[in-house]
Each structure stands twice: as structure tokens, then as C-alpha cells.
C-alpha atoms as a PDB file:
ATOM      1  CA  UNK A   1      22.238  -6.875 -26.106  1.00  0.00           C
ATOM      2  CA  UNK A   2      22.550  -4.353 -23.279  1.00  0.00           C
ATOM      3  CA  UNK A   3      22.326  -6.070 -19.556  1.00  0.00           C
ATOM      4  CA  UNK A   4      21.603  -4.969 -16.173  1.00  0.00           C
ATOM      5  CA  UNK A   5      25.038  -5.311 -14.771  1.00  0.00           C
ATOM      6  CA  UNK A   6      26.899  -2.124 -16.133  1.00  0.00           C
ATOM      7  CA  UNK A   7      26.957  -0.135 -13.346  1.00  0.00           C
ATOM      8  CA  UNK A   8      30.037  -2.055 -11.828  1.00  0.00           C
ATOM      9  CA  UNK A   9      32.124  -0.790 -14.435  1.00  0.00           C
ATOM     10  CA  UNK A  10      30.850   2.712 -13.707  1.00  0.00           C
ATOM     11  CA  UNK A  11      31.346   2.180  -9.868  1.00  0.00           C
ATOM     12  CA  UNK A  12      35.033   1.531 -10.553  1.00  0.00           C
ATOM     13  CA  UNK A  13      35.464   4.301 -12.595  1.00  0.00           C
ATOM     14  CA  UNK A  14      34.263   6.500 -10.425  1.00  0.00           C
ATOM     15  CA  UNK A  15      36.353   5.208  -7.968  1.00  0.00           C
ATOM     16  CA  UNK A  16      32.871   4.498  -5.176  1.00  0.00           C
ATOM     17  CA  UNK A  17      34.092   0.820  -4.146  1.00  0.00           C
ATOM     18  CA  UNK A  18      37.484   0.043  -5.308  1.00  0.00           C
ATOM     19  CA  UNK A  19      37.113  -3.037  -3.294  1.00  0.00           C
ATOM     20  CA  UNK A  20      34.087  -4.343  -6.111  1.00  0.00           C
ATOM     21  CA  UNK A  21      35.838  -4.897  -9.469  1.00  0.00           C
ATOM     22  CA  UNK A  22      34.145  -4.696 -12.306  1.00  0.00           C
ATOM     23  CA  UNK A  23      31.953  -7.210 -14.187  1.00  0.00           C
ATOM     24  CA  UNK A  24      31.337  -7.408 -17.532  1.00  0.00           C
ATOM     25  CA  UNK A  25      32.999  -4.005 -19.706  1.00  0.00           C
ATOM     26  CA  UNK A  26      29.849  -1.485 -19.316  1.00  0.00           C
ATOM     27  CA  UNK A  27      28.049  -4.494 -18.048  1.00  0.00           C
ATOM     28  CA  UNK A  28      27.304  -5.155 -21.628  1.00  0.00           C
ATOM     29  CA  UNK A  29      26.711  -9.236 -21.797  1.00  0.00           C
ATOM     30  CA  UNK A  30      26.668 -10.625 -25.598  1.00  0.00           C
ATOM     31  CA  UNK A  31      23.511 -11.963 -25.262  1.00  0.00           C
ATOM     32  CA  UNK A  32      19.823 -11.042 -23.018  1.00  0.00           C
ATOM     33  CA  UNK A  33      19.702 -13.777 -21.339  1.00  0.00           C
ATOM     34  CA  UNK A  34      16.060 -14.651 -20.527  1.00  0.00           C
ATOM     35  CA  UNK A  35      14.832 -13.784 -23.787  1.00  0.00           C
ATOM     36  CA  UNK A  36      14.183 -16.904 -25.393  1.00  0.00           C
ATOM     37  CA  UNK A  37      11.002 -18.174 -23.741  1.00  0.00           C
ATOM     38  CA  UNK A  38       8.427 -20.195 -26.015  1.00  0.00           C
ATOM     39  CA  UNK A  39      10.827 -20.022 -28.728  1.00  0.00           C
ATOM     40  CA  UNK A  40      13.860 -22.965 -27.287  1.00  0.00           C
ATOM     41  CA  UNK A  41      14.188 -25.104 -30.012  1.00  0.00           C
ATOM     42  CA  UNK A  42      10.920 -23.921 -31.640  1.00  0.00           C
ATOM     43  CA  UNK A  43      11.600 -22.900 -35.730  1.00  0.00           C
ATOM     44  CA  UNK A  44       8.706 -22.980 -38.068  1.00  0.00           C
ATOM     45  CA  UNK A  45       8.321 -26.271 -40.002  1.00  0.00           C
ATOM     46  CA  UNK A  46       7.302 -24.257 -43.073  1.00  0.00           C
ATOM     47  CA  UNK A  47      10.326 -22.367 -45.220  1.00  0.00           C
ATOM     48  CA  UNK A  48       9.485 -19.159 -45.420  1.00  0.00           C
ATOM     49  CA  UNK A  49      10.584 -15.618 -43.955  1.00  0.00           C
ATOM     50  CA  UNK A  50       9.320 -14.891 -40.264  1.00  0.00           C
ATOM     51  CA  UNK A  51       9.562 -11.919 -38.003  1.00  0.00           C
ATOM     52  CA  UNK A  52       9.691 -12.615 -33.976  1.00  0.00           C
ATOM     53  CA  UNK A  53       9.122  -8.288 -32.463  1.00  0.00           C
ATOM     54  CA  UNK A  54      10.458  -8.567 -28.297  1.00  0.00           C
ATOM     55  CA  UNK A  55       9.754  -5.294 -26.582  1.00  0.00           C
ATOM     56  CA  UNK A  56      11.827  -5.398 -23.480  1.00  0.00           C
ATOM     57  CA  UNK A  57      11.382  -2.701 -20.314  1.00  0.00           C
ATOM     58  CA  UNK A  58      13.894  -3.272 -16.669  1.00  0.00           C
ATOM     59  CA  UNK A  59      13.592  -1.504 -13.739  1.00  0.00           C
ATOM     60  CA  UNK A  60      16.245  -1.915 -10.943  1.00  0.00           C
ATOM     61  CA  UNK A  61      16.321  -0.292  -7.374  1.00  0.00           C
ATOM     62  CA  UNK A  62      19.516  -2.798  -6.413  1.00  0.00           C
ATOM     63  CA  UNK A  63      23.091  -2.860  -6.964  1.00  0.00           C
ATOM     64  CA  UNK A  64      25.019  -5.995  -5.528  1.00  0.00           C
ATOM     65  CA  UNK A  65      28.373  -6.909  -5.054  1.00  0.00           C
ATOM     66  CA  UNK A  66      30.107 -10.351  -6.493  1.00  0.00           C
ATOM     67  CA  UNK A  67      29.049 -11.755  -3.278  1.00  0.00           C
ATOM     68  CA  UNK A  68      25.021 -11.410  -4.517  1.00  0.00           C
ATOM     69  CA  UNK A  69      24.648  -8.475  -1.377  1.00  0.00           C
ATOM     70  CA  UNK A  70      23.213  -5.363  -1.559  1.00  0.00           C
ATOM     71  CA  UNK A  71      25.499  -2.267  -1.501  1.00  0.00           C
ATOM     72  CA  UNK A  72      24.035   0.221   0.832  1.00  0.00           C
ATOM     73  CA  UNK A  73      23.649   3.538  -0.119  1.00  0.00           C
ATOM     74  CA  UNK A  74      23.384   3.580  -3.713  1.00  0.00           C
ATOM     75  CA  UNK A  75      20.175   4.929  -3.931  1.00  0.00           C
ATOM     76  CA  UNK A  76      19.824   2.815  -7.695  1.00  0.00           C
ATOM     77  CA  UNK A  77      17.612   4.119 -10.164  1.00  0.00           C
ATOM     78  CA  UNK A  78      18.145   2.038 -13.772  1.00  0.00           C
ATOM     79  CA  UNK A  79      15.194   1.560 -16.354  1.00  0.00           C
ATOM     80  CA  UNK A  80      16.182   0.069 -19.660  1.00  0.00           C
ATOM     81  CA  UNK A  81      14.511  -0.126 -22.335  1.00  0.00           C
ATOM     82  CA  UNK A  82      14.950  -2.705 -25.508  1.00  0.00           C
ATOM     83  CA  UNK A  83      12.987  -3.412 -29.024  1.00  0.00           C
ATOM     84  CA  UNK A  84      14.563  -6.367 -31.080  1.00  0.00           C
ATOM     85  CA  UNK A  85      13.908  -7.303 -34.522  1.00  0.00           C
ATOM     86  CA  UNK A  86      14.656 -10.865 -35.266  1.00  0.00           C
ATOM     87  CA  UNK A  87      14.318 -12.030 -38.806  1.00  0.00           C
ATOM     88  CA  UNK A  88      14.417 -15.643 -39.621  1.00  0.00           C
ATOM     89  CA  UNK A  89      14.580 -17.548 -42.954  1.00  0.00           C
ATOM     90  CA  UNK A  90      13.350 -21.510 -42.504  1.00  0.00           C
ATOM     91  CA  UNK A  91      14.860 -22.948 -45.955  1.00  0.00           C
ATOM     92  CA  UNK A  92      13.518 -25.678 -48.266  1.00  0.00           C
ATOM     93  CA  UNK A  93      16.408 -28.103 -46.865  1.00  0.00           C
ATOM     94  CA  UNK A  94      17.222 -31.077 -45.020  1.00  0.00           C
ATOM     95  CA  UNK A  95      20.959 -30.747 -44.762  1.00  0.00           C
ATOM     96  CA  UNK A  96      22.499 -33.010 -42.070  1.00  0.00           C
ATOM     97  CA  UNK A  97      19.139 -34.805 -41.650  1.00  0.00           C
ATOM     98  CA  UNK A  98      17.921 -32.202 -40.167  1.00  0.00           C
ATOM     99  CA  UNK A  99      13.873 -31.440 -40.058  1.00  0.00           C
ATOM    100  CA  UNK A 100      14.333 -27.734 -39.978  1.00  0.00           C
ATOM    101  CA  UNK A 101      17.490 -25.364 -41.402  1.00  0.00           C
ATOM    102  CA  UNK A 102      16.845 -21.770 -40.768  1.00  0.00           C
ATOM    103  CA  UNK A 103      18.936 -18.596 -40.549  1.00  0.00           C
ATOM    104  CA  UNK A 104      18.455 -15.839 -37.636  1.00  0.00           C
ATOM    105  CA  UNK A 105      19.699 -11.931 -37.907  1.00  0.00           C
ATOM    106  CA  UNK A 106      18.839 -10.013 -34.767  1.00  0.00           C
ATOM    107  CA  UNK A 107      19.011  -6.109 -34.221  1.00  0.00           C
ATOM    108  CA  UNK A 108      18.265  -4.621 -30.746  1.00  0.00           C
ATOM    109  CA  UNK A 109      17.742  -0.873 -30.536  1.00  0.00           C
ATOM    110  CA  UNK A 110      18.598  -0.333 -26.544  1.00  0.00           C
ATOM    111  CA  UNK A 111      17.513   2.864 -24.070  1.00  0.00           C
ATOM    112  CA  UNK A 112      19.102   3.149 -21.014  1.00  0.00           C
ATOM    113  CA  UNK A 113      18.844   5.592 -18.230  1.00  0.00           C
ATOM    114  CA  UNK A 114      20.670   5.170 -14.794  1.00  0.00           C
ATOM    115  CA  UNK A 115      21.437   7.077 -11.884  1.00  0.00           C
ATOM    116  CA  UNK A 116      23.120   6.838  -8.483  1.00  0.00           C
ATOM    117  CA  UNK A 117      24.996   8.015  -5.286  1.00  0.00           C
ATOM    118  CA  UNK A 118      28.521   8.460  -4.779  1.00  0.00           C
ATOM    119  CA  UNK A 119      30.508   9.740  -1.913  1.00  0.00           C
ATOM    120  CA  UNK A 120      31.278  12.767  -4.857  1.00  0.00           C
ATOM    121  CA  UNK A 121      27.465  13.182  -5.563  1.00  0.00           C
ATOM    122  CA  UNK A 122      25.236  11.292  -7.474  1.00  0.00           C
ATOM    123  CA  UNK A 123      26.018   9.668 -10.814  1.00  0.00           C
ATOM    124  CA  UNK A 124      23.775   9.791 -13.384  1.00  0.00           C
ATOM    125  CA  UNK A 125      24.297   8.671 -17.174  1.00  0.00           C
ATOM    126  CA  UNK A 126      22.041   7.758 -20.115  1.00  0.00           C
ATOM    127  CA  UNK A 127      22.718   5.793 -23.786  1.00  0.00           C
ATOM    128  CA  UNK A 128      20.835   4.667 -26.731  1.00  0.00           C
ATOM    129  CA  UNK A 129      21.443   3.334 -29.815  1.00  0.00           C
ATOM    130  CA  UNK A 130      21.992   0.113 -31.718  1.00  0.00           C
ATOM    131  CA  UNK A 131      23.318  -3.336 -29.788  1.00  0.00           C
ATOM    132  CA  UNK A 132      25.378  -5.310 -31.408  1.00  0.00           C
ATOM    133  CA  UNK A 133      23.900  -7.442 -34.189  1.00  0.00           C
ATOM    134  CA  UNK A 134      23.695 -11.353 -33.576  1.00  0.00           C
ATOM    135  CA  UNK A 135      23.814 -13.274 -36.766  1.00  0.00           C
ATOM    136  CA  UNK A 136      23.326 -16.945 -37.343  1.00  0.00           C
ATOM    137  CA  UNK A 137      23.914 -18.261 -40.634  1.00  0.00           C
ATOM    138  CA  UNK A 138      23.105 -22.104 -39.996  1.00  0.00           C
ATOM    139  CA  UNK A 139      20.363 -22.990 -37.179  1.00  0.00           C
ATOM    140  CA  UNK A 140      19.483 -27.182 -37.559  1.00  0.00           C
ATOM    141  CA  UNK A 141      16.661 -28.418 -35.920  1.00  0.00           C
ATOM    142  CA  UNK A 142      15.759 -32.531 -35.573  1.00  0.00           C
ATOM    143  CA  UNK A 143      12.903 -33.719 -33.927  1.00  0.00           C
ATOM    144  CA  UNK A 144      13.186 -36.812 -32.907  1.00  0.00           C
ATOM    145  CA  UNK A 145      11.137 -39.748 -31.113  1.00  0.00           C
ATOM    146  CA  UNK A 146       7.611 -41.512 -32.539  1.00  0.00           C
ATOM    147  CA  UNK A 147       5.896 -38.637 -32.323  1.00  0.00           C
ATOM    148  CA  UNK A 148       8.551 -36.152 -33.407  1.00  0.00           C
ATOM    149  CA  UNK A 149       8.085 -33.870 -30.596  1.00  0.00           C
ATOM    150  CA  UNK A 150      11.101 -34.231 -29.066  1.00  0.00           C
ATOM    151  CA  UNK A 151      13.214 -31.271 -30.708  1.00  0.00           C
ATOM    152  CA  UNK A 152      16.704 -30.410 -30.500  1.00  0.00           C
ATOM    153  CA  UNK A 153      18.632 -27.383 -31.890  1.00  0.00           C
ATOM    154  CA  UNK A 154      21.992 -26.748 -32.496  1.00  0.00           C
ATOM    155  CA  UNK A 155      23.981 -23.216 -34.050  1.00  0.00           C
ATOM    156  CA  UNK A 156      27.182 -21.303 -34.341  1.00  0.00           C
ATOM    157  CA  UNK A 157      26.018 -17.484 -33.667  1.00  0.00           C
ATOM    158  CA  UNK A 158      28.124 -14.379 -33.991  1.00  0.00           C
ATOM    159  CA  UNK A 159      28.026 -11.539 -32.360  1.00  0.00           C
ATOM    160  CA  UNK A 160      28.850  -8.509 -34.758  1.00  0.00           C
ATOM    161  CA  UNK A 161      30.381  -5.134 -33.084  1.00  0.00           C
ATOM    162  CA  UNK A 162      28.623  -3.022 -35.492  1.00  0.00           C
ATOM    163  CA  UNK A 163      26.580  -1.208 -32.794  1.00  0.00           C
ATOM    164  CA  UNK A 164      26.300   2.346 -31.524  1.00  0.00           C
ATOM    165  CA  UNK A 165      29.992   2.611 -29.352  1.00  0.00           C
ATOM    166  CA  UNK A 166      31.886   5.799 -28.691  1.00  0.00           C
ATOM    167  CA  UNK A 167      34.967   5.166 -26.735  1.00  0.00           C
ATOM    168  CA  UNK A 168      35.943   6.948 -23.962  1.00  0.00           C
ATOM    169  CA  UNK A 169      32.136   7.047 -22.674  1.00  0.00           C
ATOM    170  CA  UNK A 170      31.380   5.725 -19.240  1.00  0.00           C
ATOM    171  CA  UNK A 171      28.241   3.898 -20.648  1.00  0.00           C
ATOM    172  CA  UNK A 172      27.383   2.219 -24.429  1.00  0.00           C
ATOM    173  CA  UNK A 173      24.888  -0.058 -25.259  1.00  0.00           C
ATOM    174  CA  UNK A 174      27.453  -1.731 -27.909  1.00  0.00           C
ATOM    175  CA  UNK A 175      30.598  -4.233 -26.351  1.00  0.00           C
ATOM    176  CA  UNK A 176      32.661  -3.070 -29.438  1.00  0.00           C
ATOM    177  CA  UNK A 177      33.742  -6.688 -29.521  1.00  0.00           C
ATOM    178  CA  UNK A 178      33.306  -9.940 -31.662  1.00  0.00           C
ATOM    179  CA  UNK A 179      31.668 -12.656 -30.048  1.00  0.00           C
ATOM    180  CA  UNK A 180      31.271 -16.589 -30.945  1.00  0.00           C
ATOM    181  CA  UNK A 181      28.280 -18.162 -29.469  1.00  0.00           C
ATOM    182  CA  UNK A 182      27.682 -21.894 -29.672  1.00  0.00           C
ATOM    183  CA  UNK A 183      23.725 -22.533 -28.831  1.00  0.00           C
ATOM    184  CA  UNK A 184      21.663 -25.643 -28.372  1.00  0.00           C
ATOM    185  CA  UNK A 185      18.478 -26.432 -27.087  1.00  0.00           C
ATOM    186  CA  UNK A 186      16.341 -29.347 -26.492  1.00  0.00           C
ATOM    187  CA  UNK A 187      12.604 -29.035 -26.037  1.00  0.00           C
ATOM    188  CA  UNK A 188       9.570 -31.970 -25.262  1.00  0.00           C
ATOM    189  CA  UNK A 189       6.472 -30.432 -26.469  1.00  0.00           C
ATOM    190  CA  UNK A 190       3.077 -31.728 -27.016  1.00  0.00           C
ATOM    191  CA  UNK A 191       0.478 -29.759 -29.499  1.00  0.00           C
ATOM    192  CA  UNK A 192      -1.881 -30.271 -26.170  1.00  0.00           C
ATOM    193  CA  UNK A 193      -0.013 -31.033 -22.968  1.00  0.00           C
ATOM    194  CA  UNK A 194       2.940 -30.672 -20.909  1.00  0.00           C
ATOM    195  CA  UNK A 195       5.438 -28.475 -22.756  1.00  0.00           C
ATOM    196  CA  UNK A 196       9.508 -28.192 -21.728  1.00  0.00           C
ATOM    197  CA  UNK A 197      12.489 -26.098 -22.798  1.00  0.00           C
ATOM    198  CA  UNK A 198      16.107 -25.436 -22.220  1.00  0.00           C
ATOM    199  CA  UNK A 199      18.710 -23.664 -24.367  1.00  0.00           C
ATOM    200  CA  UNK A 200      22.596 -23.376 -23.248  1.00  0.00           C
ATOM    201  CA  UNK A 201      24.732 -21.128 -25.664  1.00  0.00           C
ATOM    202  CA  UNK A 202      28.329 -19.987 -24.353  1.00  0.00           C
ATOM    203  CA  UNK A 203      29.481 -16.781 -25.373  1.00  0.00           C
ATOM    204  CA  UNK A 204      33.594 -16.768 -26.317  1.00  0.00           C
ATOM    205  CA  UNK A 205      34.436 -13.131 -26.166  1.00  0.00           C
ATOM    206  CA  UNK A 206      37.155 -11.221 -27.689  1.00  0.00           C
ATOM    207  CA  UNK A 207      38.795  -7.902 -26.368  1.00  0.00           C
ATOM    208  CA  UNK A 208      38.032  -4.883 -26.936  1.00  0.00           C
ATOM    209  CA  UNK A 209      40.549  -3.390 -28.590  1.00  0.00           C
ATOM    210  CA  UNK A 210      39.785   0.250 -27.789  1.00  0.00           C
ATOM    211  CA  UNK A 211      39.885  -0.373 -23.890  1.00  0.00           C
ATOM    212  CA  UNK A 212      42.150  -3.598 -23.520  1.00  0.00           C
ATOM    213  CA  UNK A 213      39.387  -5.071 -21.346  1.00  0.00           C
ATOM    214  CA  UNK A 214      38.240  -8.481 -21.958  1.00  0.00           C
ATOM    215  CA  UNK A 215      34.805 -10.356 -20.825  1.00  0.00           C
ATOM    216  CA  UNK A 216      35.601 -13.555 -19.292  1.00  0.00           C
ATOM    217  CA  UNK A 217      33.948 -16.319 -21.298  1.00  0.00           C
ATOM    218  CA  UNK A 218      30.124 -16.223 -20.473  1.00  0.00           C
ATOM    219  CA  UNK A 219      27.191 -18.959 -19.981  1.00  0.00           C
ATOM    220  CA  UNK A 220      23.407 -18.390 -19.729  1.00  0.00           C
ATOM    221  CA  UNK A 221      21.085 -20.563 -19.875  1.00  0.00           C
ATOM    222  CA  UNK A 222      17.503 -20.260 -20.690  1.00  0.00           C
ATOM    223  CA  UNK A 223      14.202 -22.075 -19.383  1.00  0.00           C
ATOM    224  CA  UNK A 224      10.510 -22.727 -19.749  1.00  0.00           C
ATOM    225  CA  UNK A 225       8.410 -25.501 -19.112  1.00  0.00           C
ATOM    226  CA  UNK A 226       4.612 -24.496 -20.039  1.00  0.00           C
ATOM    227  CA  UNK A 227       1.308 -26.570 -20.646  1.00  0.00           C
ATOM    228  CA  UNK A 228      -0.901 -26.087 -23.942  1.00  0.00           C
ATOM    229  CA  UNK A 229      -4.643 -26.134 -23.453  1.00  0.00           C
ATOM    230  CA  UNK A 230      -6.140 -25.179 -27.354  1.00  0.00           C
ATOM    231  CA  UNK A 231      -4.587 -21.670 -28.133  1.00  0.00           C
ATOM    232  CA  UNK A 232      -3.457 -20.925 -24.347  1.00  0.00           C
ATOM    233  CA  UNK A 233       0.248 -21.873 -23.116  1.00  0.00           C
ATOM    234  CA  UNK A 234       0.805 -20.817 -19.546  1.00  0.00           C
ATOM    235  CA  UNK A 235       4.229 -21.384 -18.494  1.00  0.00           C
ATOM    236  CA  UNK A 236       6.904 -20.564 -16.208  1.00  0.00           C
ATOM    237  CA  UNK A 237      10.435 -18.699 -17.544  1.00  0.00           C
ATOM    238  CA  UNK A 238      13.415 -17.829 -16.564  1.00  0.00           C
ATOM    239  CA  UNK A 239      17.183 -17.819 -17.163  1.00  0.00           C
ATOM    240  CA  UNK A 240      20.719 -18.458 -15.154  1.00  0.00           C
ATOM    241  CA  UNK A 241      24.064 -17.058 -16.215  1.00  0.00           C
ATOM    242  CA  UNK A 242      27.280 -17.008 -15.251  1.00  0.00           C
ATOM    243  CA  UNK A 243      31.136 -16.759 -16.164  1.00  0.00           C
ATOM    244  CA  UNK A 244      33.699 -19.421 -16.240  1.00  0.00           C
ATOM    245  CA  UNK A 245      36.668 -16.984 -15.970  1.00  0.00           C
ATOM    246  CA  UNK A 246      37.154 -13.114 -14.127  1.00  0.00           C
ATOM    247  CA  UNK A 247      37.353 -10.085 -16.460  1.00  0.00           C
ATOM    248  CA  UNK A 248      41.204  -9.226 -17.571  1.00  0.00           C
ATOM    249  CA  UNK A 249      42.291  -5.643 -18.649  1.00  0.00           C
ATOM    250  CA  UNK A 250      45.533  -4.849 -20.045  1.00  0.00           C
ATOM    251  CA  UNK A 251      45.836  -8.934 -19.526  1.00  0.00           C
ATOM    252  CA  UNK A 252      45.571  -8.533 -16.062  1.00  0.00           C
ATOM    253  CA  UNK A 253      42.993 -10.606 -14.579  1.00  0.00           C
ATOM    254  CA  UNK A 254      40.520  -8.463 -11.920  1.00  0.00           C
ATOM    255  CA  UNK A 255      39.571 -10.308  -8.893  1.00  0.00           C
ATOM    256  CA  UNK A 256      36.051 -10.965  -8.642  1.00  0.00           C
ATOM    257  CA  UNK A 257      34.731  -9.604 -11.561  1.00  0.00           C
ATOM    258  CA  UNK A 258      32.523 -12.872 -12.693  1.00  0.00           C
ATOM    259  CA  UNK A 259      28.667 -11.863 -13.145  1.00  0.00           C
ATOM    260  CA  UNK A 260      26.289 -14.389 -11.968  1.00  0.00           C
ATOM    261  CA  UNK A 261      22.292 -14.233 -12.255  1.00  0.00           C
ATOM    262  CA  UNK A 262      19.020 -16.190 -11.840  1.00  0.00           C
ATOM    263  CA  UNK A 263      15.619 -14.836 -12.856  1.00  0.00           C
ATOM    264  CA  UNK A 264      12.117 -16.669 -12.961  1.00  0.00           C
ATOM    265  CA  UNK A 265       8.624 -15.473 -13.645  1.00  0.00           C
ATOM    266  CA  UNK A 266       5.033 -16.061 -14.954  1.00  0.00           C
ATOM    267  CA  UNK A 267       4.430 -16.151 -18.627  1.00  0.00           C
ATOM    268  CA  UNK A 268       1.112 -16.504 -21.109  1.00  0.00           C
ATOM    269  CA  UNK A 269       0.877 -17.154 -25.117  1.00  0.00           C
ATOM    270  CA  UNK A 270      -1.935 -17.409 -27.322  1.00  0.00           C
ATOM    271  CA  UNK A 271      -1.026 -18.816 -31.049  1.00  0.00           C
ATOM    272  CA  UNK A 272      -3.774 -17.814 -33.146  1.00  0.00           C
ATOM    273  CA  UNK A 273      -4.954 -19.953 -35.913  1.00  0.00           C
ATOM    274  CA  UNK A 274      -3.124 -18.403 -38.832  1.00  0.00           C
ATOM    275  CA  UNK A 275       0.126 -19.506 -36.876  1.00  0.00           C
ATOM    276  CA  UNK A 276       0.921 -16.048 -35.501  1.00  0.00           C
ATOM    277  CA  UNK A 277       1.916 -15.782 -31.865  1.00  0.00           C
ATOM    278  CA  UNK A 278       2.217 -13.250 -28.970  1.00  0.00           C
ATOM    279  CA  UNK A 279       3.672 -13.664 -25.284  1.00  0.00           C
ATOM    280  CA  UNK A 280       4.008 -11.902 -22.494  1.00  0.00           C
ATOM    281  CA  UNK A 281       6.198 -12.174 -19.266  1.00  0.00           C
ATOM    282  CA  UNK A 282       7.610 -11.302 -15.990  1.00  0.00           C
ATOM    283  CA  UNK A 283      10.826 -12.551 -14.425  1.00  0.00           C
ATOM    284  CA  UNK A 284      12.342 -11.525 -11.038  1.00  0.00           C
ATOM    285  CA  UNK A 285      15.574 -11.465 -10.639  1.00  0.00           C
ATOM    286  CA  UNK A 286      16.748 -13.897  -7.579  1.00  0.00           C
ATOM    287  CA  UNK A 287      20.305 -14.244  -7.528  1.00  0.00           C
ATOM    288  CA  UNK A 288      22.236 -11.313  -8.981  1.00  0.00           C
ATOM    289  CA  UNK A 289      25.812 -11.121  -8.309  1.00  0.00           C
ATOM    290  CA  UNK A 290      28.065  -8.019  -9.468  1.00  0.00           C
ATOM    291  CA  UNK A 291      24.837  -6.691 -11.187  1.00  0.00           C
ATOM    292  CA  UNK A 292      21.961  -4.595 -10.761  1.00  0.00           C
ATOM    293  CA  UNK A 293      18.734  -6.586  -9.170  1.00  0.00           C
ATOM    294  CA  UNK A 294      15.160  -6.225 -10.381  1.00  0.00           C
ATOM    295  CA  UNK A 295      12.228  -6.979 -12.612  1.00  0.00           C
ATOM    296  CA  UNK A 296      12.114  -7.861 -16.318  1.00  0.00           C
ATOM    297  CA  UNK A 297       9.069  -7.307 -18.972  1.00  0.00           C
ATOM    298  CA  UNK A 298       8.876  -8.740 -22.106  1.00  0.00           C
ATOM    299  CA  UNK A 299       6.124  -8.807 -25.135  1.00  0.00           C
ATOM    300  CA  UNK A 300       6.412 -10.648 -27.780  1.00  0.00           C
ATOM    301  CA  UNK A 301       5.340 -11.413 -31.384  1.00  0.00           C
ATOM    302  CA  UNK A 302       5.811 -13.758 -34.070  1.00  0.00           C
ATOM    303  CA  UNK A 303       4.554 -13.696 -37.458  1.00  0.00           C
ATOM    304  CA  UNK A 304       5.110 -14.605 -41.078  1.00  0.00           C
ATOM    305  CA  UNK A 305       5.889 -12.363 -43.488  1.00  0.00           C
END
């Protein structure tokens, strides 16, 4: 899914810092980090089909350089906006021992609208279309300890590059790349209580064959850690990512071209007592390094179908 930290690529091209390299081809990270919330290590115990609906909305005023500092005279205005469709199927199966075995296909339709100053004028540039799809064929889930609420996850995800891409353009919403994500999660969560999440995935990317350019292997890392009073789950949220390696093009590695980011914020969820859920949240963006800085909204839902 589309992230915040495109416009490096399109300050290079442009030729506005060639001292900032770029991070991240069209700042287009395989995954939204930050997006996961309630549902770390959280599948349905019941096979079935389910439906999660995340409507996403940015805003950034901030550009920063790989150091995390602002770049004067910018003048940033970025708004993005995303709707994902995540389907799930929770089979009637145990394999490995496991308490849950589900499969996950997510579609994000993206809208993004940027603008800003360079010493030639000011730069301004708009996409939409379909992200690349993420596809997990196997999720397991265990839960584990007396009362079973100790819950771990583990998956192989794929990211497809079946999304909207036209090369040449200074700005897509699809990486036009394949992508292999392990994820796992681990989660402590009481039915009334204290209520904890994290879920690490790495993202090995290939190249993009149209462009040469090649993402540097990715991490992110999502968070929550809520408390459950009845239907009510107040939490906090958040995410950090990074890269373990700089950006190469034409297998030439570009200096200082690793994206790194950490975002927390408030969050609220009511389950209601069919066993649908909805969510909503705000995260800040507090360390944001060759990326755009702001605010994140999300609303979610989750229902069976």
C-alpha cells in the first residue's frame, strides 16, 4: 500500500536536493505500516468468511531528510487517501496444531494528491488507482497458556504487482514489484482486562524491472496494548519501520536512502454482541526520516459475511 515517503523520489527527480537520495521507489513501502491495530494476532475462532473495511485519510505539511530534519522551504502539501478490502477465510482445520488456519487477500484502492516548491516552481502531482494486492494463503494461529489467551501468529504473505503502474510517471500508487513478507505476531489478551499486541513482518523486495531500482529490504513493526471494559477497548497504537539495507538502482547502491518512521496515537473499539467490530484511530508521526511527517486516520470494520 501507498506510504507517505514518495516525495524523495520526486525530489531527486526533479533535481531540488541532489544531496537527499531517494527512499523507497515513489516512496511506495509494501506494506501500511500502522494498520494492524486490534487485529495482531487476532483471527476469528469460528471458520467462516469475514470482511475487515480500513478507511485510511494522511495529511502531511513536512518533508525530512534521512537525518529525520525538516527541509526548509518545501512548502508540503500531501493528503492521501486509502480504502482496503481485506477478506479472510478461517477454515475448519487444525493443521500444525494450530487453533486457528485462515487465509487473507487484501486490495487497497489509494488517492493521492501532493504538491510542493522547487527552486523551478512548485511541483505538484496526483495518482489513484489500485495498490498492489497482498495475499496470504496460510495464516496459523496457537493460543497458548491455561487460559489460552496468549496468541501467536505466524504467515508467509506476498505482495502481488498487479496494481495500477504506468512507467515513466513521477508518482504510482503500485511498486510494480513482487514482494515476500514473513509476519508474526504475539498478543496477551484478556476478554476483560489488560490487552497487548505486537506484529513484526519483513518485507524482501524484488526490483523493479521497468526502472532497475530496488527497495532495500524493509521492517515495520506494529503495536497496541489496550484494556477491555464490556464492549469498550481503549488502547494506544502505533508502528516503527525501518530498512536494513540503502536503495540500489542500476545495482548501484544510493547513499542514504533507508526510510525510517515511528508513529503513536489514541485508539477506541466497540465489539458489538453479534461479534462485529469497529475502530477508530489517530497516530502522529514522531520520527520520520527520508519521508513526509504528519497525522494518520483510520476507521475500521469487521464483520462476518
Amino acid at each position: 500500500m501507498f506510504e507517505k515517503n514518495y516525495l524523495k523520489y520526486l525530489l531527486a527527480a526533479s533535481a531540488m536536493l541532489p544531496a537527499i537520495s531517494q527512499a523507497a521507489e515513489h516512496g511506495n513501502s509494501t506494506y501500511a505500516p500502522g494498520s494492524a491495530q486490534y487485529f495482531i494476532a487476532d483471527f476469528p475462532p469460528q471458520p467462516g468468511n469475514y470482511l475487515q473495511l480500513l478507511s485510511f485519510y494522511s495529511e502531511s505539511k513536512q518533508l525530512n531528510d534521512h537525518k529525520g530534519d525538516e527541509i526548509k522551504g518545501t512548502d508540503l502539501d500531501l493528503s492521501v487517501f486509502a480504502q482496503t478490502l481485506r477478506f479472510i477465510t478461517v477454515w475448519d482445520s487444525h493443521l500444525f496444531g494450530a487453533d486457528v488456519v485462515s487465509s487473507e487477500l487484501i486490495g487497497t484502492f489509494v488517492n493521492v494528491d501532493n504538491s510542493f516548491n522547487t527552486p523551478y516552481g512548485r511541483l505538484s502531482d496526483k495518482d489513484n488507482g489500485l495498490a498492489d494486492v497482498i495475499f496470504g494463503p496460510l495464516i496459523f494461529q496457537w493460543n497458548l497458556g491455561e487460559k489460552k489467551n496468549w496468541q501467536t501468529v505466524a504467515a508467509l504473505n506476498f505482495a502481488l504487482p498487479i496494481g495500477s503502474y504506468s512507467n515513466g510517471a513521477t508518482l504510482n500508487v503500485s511498486n510494480n514489484r513482487f514482494a515476500i513478507q514473513p509476519v508474526f505476531g504475539l498478543r496477551y489478551k484478556n476478554e476483560n482486562g489488560l490487552d497487548i499486541g505486537v506484529s513484526p513482518r519483513v518485507s524482501f523486495n524484488w526490483e523493479n524491472e521497468d526502472t532497475n531500482y530496488k527497495t532495500g529490504t524493509e521492517f515495520f513493526l506494529d503495536y497496541m496494548a489496550g484494556y477491555k471494559v464490556g464492549q469498550w477497548e481503549p488502547a494506544i497504537v502505533g508502528y516503527y519501520s525501518t530498512q536494513f539495507e540503502n536503495d540500489k538502482q542500476n545495482d548501484v547502491e544510493i547513499a542514504n536512502s533507508k526510510t525510517e518512521g515511528f508513529a503513536i496515537g489514541p485508539a477506541i473499539q466497540y465489539q458489538f454482541k453479534n461479534g462485529a467490530l469497529i475502530s477508530a484511530s489517530w497516530q502522529k508521526d514522531i520520527v520520520a526520516k527520508n519521508k513526509s511527517k504528519g497525522d494518520g486516520f483510520y476507521l475500521s470494520a469487521a464483520i462476518k459475511y
